[in-house]
Protein backbone atom coordinates (compact mmCIF):
# COMPACT_ATOMS: atom_id res chain seq x y z
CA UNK A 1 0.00 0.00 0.00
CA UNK A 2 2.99 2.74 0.31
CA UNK A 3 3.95 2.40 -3.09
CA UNK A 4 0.34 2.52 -4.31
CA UNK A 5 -0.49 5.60 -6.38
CA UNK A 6 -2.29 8.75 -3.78
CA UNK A 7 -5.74 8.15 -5.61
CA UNK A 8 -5.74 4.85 -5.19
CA UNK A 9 -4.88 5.21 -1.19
CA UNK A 10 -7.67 7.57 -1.01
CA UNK A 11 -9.83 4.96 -1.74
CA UNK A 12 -9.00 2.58 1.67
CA UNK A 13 -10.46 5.63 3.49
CA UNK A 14 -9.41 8.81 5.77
CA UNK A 15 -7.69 6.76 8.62
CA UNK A 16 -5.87 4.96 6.24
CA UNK A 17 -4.38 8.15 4.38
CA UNK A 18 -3.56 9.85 7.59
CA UNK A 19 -1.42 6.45 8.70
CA UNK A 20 0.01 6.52 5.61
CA UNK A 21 0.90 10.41 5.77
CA UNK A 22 2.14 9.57 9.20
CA UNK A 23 4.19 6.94 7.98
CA UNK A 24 5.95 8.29 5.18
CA UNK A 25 6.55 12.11 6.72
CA UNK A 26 10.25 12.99 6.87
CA UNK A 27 11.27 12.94 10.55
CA UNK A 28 11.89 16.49 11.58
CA UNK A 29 14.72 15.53 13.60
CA UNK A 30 16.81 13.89 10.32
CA UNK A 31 15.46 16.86 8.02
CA UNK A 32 14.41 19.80 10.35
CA UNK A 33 15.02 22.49 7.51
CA UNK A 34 13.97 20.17 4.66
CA UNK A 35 10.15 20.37 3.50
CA UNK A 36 8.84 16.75 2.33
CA UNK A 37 7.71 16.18 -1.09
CA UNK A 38 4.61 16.99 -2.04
CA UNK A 39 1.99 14.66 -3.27
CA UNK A 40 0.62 15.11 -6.23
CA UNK A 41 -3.21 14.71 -6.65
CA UNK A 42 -3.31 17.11 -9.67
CA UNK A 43 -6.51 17.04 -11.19
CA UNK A 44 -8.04 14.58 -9.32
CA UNK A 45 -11.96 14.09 -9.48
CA UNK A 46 -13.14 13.62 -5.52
CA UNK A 47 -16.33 15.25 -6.18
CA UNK A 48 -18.66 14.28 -2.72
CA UNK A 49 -15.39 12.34 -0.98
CA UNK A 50 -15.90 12.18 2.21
CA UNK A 51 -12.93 13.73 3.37
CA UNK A 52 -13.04 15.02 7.15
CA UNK A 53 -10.51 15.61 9.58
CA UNK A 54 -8.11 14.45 6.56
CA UNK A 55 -4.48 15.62 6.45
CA UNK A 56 -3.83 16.95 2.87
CA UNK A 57 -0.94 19.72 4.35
CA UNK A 58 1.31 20.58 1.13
CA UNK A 59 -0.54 18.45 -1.20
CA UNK A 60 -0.46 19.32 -4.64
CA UNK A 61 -4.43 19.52 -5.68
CA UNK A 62 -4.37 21.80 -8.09
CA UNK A 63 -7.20 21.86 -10.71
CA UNK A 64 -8.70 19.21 -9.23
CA UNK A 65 -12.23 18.73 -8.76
CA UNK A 66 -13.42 19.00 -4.86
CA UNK A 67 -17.17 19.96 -5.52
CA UNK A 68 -19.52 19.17 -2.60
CA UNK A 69 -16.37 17.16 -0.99
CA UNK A 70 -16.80 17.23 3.27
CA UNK A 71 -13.52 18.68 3.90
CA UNK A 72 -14.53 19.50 7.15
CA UNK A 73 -11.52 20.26 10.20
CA UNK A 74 -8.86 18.79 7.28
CA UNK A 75 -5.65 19.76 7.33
CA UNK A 76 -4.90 21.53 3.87
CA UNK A 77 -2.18 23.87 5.56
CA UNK A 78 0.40 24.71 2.49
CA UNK A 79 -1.62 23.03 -0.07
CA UNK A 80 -1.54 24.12 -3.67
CA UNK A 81 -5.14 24.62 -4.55
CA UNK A 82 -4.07 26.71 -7.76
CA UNK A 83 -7.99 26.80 -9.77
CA UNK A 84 -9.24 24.05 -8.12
CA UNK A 85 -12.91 23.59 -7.56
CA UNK A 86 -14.39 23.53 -4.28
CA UNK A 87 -17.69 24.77 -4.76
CA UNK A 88 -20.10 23.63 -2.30
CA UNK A 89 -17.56 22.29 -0.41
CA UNK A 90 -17.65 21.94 3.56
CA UNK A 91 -14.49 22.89 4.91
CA UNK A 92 -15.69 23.85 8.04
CA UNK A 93 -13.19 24.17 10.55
CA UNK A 94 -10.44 23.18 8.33
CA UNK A 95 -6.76 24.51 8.25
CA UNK A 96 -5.42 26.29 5.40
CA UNK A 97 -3.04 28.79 6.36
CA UNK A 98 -0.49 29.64 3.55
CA UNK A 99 -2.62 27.46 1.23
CA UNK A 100 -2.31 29.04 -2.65
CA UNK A 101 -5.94 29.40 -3.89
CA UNK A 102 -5.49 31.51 -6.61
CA UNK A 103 -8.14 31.43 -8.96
CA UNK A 104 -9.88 28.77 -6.91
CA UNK A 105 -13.64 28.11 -6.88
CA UNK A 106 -15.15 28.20 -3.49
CA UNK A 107 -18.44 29.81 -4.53
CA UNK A 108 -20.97 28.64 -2.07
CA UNK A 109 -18.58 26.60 0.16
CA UNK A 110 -19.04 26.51 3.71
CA UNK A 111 -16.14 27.67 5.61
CA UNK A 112 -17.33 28.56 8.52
CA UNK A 113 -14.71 28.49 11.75
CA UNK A 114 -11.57 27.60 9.24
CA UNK A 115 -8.41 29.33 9.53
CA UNK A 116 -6.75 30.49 6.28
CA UNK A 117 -4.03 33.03 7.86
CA UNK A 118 -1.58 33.82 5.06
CA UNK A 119 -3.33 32.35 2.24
CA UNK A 120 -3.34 33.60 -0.93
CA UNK A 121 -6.60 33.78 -2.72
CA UNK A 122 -6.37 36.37 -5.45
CA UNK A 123 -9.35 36.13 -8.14
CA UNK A 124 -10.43 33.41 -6.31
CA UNK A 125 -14.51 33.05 -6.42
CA UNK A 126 -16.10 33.11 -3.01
CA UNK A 127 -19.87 34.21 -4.18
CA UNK A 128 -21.89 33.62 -1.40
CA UNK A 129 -19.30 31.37 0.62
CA UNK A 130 -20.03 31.15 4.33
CA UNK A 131 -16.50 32.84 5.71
CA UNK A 132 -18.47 33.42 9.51
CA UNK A 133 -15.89 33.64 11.91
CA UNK A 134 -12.71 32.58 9.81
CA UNK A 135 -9.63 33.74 10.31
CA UNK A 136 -7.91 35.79 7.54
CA UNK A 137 -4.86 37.23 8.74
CA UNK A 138 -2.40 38.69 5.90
CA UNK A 139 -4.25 36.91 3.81
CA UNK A 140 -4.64 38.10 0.08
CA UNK A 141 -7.43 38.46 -1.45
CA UNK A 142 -6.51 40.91 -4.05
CA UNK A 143 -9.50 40.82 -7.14
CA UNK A 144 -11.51 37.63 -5.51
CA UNK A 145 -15.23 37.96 -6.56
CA UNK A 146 -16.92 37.82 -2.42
CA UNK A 147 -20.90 38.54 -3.65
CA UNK A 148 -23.42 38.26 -0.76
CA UNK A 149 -20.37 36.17 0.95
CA UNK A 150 -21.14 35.94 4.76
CA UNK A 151 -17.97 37.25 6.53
CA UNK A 152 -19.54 38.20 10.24
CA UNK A 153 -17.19 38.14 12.73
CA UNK A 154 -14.47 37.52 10.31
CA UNK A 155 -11.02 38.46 11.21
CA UNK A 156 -9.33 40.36 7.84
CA UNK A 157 -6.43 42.38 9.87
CA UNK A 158 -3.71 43.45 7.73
CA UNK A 159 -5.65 41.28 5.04
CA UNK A 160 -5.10 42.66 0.92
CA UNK A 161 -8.67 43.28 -0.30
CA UNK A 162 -7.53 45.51 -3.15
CA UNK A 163 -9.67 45.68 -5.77
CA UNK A 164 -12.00 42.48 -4.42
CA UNK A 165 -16.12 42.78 -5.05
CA UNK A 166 -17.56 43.00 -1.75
CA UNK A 167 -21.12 43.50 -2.95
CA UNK A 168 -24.11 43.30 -0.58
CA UNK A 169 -21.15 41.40 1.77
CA UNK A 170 -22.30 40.51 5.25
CA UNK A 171 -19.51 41.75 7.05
CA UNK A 172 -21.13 42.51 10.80
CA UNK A 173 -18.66 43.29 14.07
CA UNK A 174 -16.00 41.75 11.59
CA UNK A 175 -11.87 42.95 12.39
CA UNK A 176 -10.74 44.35 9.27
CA UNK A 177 -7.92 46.65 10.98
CA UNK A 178 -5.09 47.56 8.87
CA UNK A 179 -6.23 45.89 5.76
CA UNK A 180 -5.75 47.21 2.18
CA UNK A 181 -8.70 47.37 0.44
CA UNK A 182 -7.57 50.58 -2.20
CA UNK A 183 -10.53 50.25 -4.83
CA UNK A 184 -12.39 47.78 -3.17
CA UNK A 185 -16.31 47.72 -4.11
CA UNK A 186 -18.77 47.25 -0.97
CA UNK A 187 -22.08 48.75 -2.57
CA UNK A 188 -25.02 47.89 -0.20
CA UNK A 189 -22.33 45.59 2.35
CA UNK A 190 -23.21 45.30 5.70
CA UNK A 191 -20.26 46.52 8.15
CA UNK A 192 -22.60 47.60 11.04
CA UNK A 193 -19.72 47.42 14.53
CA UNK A 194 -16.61 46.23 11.55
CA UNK A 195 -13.55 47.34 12.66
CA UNK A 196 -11.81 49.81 10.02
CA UNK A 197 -9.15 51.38 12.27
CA UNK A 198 -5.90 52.34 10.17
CA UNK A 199 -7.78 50.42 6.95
CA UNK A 200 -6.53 51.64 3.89
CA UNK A 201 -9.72 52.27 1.80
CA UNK A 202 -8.66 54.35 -0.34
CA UNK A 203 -10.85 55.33 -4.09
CA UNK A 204 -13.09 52.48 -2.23
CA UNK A 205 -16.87 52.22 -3.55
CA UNK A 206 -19.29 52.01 -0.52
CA UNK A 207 -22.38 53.62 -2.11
CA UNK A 208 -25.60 52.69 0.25
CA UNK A 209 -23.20 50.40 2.63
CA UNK A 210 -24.48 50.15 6.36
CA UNK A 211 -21.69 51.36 8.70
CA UNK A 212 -23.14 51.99 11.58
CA UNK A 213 -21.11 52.44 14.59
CA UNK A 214 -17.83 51.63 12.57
CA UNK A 215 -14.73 52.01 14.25
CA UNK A 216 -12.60 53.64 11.44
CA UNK A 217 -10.57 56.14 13.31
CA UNK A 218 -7.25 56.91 11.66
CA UNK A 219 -8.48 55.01 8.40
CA UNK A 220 -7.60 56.25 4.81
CA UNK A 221 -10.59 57.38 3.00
CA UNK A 222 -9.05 59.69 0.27
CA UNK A 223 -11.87 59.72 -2.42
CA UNK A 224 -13.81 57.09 -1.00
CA UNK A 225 -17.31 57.08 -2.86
CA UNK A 226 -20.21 56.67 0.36
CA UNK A 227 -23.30 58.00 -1.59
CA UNK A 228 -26.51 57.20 0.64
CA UNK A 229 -24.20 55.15 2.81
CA UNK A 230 -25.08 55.18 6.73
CA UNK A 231 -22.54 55.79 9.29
CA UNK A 232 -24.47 56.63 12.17
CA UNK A 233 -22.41 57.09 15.21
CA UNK A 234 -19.52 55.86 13.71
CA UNK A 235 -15.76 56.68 15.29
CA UNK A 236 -14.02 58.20 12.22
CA UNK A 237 -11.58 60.38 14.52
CA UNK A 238 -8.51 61.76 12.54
CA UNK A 239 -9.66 59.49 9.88
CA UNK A 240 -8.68 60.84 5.73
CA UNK A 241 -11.61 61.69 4.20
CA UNK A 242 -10.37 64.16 1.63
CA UNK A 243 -12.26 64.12 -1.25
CA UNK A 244 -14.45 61.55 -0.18
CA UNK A 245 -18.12 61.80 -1.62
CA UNK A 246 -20.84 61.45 1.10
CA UNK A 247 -23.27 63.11 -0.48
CA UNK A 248 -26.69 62.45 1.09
CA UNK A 249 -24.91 59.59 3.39
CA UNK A 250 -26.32 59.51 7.40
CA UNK A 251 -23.97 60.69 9.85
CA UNK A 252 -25.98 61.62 12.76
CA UNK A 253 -24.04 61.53 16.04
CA UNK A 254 -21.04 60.46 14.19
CA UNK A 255 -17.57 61.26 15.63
CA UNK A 256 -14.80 62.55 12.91
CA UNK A 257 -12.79 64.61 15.67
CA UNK A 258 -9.61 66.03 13.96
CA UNK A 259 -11.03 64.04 10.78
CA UNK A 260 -9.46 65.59 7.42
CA UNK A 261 -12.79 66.76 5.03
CA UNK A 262 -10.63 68.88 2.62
CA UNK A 263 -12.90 69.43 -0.53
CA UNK A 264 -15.39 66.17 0.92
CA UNK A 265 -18.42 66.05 -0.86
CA UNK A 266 -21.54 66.51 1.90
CA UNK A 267 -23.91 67.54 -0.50
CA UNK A 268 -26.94 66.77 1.50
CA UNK A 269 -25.81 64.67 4.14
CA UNK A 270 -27.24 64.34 7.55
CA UNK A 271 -24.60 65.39 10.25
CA UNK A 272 -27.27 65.86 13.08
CA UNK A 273 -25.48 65.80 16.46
CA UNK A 274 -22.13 64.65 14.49
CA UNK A 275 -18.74 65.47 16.76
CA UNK A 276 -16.10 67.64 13.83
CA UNK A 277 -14.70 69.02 16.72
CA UNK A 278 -10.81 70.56 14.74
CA UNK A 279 -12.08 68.59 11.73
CA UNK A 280 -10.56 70.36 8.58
CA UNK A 281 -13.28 71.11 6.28
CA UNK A 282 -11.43 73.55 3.72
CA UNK A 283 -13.80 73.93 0.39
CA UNK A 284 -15.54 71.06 1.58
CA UNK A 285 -19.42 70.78 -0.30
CA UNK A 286 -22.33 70.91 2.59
CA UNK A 287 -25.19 72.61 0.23
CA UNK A 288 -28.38 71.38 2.20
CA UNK A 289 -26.82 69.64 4.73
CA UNK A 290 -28.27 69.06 8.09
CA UNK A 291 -25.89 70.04 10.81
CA UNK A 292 -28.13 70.76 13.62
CA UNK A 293 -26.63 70.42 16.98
CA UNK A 294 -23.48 69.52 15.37
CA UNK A 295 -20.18 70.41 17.29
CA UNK A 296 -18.14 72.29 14.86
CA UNK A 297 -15.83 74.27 17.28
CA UNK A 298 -12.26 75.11 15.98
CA UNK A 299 -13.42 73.35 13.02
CA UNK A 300 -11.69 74.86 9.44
CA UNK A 301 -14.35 75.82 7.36
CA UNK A 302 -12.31 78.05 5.22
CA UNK A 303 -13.99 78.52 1.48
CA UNK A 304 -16.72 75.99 2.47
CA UNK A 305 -19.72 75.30 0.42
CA UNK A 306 -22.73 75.95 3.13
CA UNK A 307 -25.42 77.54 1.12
CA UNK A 308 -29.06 76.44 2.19
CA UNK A 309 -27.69 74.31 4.98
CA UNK A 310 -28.80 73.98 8.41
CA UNK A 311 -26.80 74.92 11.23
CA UNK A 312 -29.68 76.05 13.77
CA UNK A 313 -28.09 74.82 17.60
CA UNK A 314 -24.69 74.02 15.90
CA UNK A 315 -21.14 74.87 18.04
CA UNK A 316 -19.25 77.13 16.07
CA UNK A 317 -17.17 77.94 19.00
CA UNK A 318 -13.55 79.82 16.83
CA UNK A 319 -14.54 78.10 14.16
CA UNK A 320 -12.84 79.19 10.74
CA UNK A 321 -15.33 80.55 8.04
CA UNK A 322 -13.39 82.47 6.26
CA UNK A 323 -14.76 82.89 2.28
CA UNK A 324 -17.36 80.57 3.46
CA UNK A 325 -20.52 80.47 1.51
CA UNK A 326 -23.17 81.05 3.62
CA UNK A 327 -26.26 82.23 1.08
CA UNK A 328 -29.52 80.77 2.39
CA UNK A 329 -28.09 79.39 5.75
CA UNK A 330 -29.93 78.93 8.77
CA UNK A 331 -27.99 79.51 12.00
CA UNK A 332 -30.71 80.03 14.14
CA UNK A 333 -29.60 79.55 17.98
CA UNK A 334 -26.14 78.69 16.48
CA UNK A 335 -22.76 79.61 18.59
CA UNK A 336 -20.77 81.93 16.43
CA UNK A 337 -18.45 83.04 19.55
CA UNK A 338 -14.76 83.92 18.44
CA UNK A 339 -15.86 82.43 15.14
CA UNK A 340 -14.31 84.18 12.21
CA UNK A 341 -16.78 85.04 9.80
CA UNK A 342 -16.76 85.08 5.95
CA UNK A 343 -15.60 88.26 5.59
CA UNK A 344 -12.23 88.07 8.08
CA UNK A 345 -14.17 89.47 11.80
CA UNK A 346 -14.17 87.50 14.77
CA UNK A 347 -18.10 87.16 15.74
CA UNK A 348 -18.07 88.35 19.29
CA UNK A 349 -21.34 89.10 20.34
């Protein structure tokens, strides 16, 4: 049975091919810095194996055919999985950190609990996969088609999203600190709680996208697109939203503290009770914006666009307005105190 071909062993069962892995596994002692051999089980058709708990660590698999397989808590750590096909495949639990998935199929696979730290999954299809509480750290994911893909609670930190489709992604209270996601598209994706802290999100597409209490303080935003997005008491403190379009996007009791707005579209957009405490909102676009009860003190608002909006009960406590357009605003019961006003006087009443 050792010399028999790996497809062949398959076919004795799971215990037997973990024995047999056992067996024939280089002793780390004799070979410590010397990786084994890898098995080859290129193109092989295991469509519905029954595979659990198997140990397939730095098997060769790619192109082979792994649809509806139960993969579940295997060990595929290191394996090459280069455009294989594991659609509707369970791999729940399973290991596959470092595994190389390029191009892989995993639409509608179930991988919920599995750990794939470090592997690389660029262009890989994971429409409507279950990723629920995987772990994803460093991994790449550069271009990889995630539609509708269930990623709650999903650890992505310092993961490469760059350029992936995100689209109407379930992505609730999941870690995506210090990932790169530069171009990324998350149209109508659910990030309610997600953690965004020092993301890089760069010319990312978030149109109608639910972040709701987001924690995305010192996150890169530079022309990030969140038309009719809601960010409802969200932390974006110090965060880089130059740029950005949130034009007719929910803020209301959001905090962007020190948050950099520079030429931000707000056309419209509903800052009620927001915090833009020093926030630096230089030619930024507010036309019809709702800023009641917003705290604007020491806030730059130099050559701002504010015509028609609505500042009645706002704190413009030394706020900067200088060359500010304010045709049409209402700033009824605002606080204008050591506020410089459009034309270069400090308002003190």
């Amino acid at each position: 049975m050792l010399n028999a071909p790996p497809q062949v062993l398959l076919q004795h069962g799971v215990d037997a091919w973990n024995q047999w892995r056992q067996q024939t596994s280089t002793p780390a002692i004799s070979q410590s810095a010397q990786s084994p051999p890898r098995i080859n089980l290129r193109e092989a058709r295991l469509r519905q194996a029954q595979l659990p708990a198997i140990d397939l660590s730095a098997v060769d698999c790619c192109m082979a055919d792994l649809r509806y397989a139960d993969l579940r808590h295997s060990n595929l750590r290191e394996a090459l999985l280069y455009t294989a096909d594991l659609s509707y495949a369970n791999l729940q639990g399973a290991v596959l950190t470092g595994a190389d998935l390029r191009e892989a199929l995993l639409h509608d696979a179930d991988l919920v609990g599995a750990t794939l730290n470090a592997a690389v999954l660029t262009n890989a299809d994971l429409t409507r996969t279950k990723l629920r509480e995987v772990n994803l750290l460093q991994a790449d994911l550069r271009q990889a088609s995630m539609n509708q893909t269930d990623a709650c609670m999903a650890q992505f930190r310092e993961a490469n999203l760059s350029g992936a489709d995100l689209r109407g992604a379930l992505l609730y209270t999941t870690d995506l600190s210090k990932a790169q996601m530069k171009g990324t598209v998350l149209n109508q994706a659910d990030l309610r709680e997600a953690t965004l802290a020092m993301a890089n999100l760069q010319d990312a597409v978030l149109h109608e996208a639910n972040l709701t209490a987001v924690v995305g303080s010192v996150t890169n935003l530079i022309g990030t697109a969140f038309h009719k997005a809601t960010l409802d008491i969200a932390n974006f403190s110090l965060a880089n939203l130059c740029m950005a379009n949130l034009s007719s996007a929910r803020l209301r009791g959001t905090i962007l503290i020190g948050a950099n707005l520079i030429g931000a579209n707000l056309h419209r957009a509903k800052l009620q009770g927001a915090n833009l405490e020093t926030a630096d909102l230089r030619e930024a676009i507010l036309r019809q914006a709702d800023l009641r009860q917003t705290n604007l003190r020491y806030t730059n608002l130099r050559m701002a666009h504010l015509a028609e909006a609505d500042l009645r009960g706002a704190d413009l406590r030394g706020a900067d307005l200088t060359h500010a357009n304010l045709w049409g605003t209402q700033l009824e019961g605002a606080c204008l105190v050591d506020a410089t006003m459009p034309n270069g006087s400090i308002h003190n009443p």
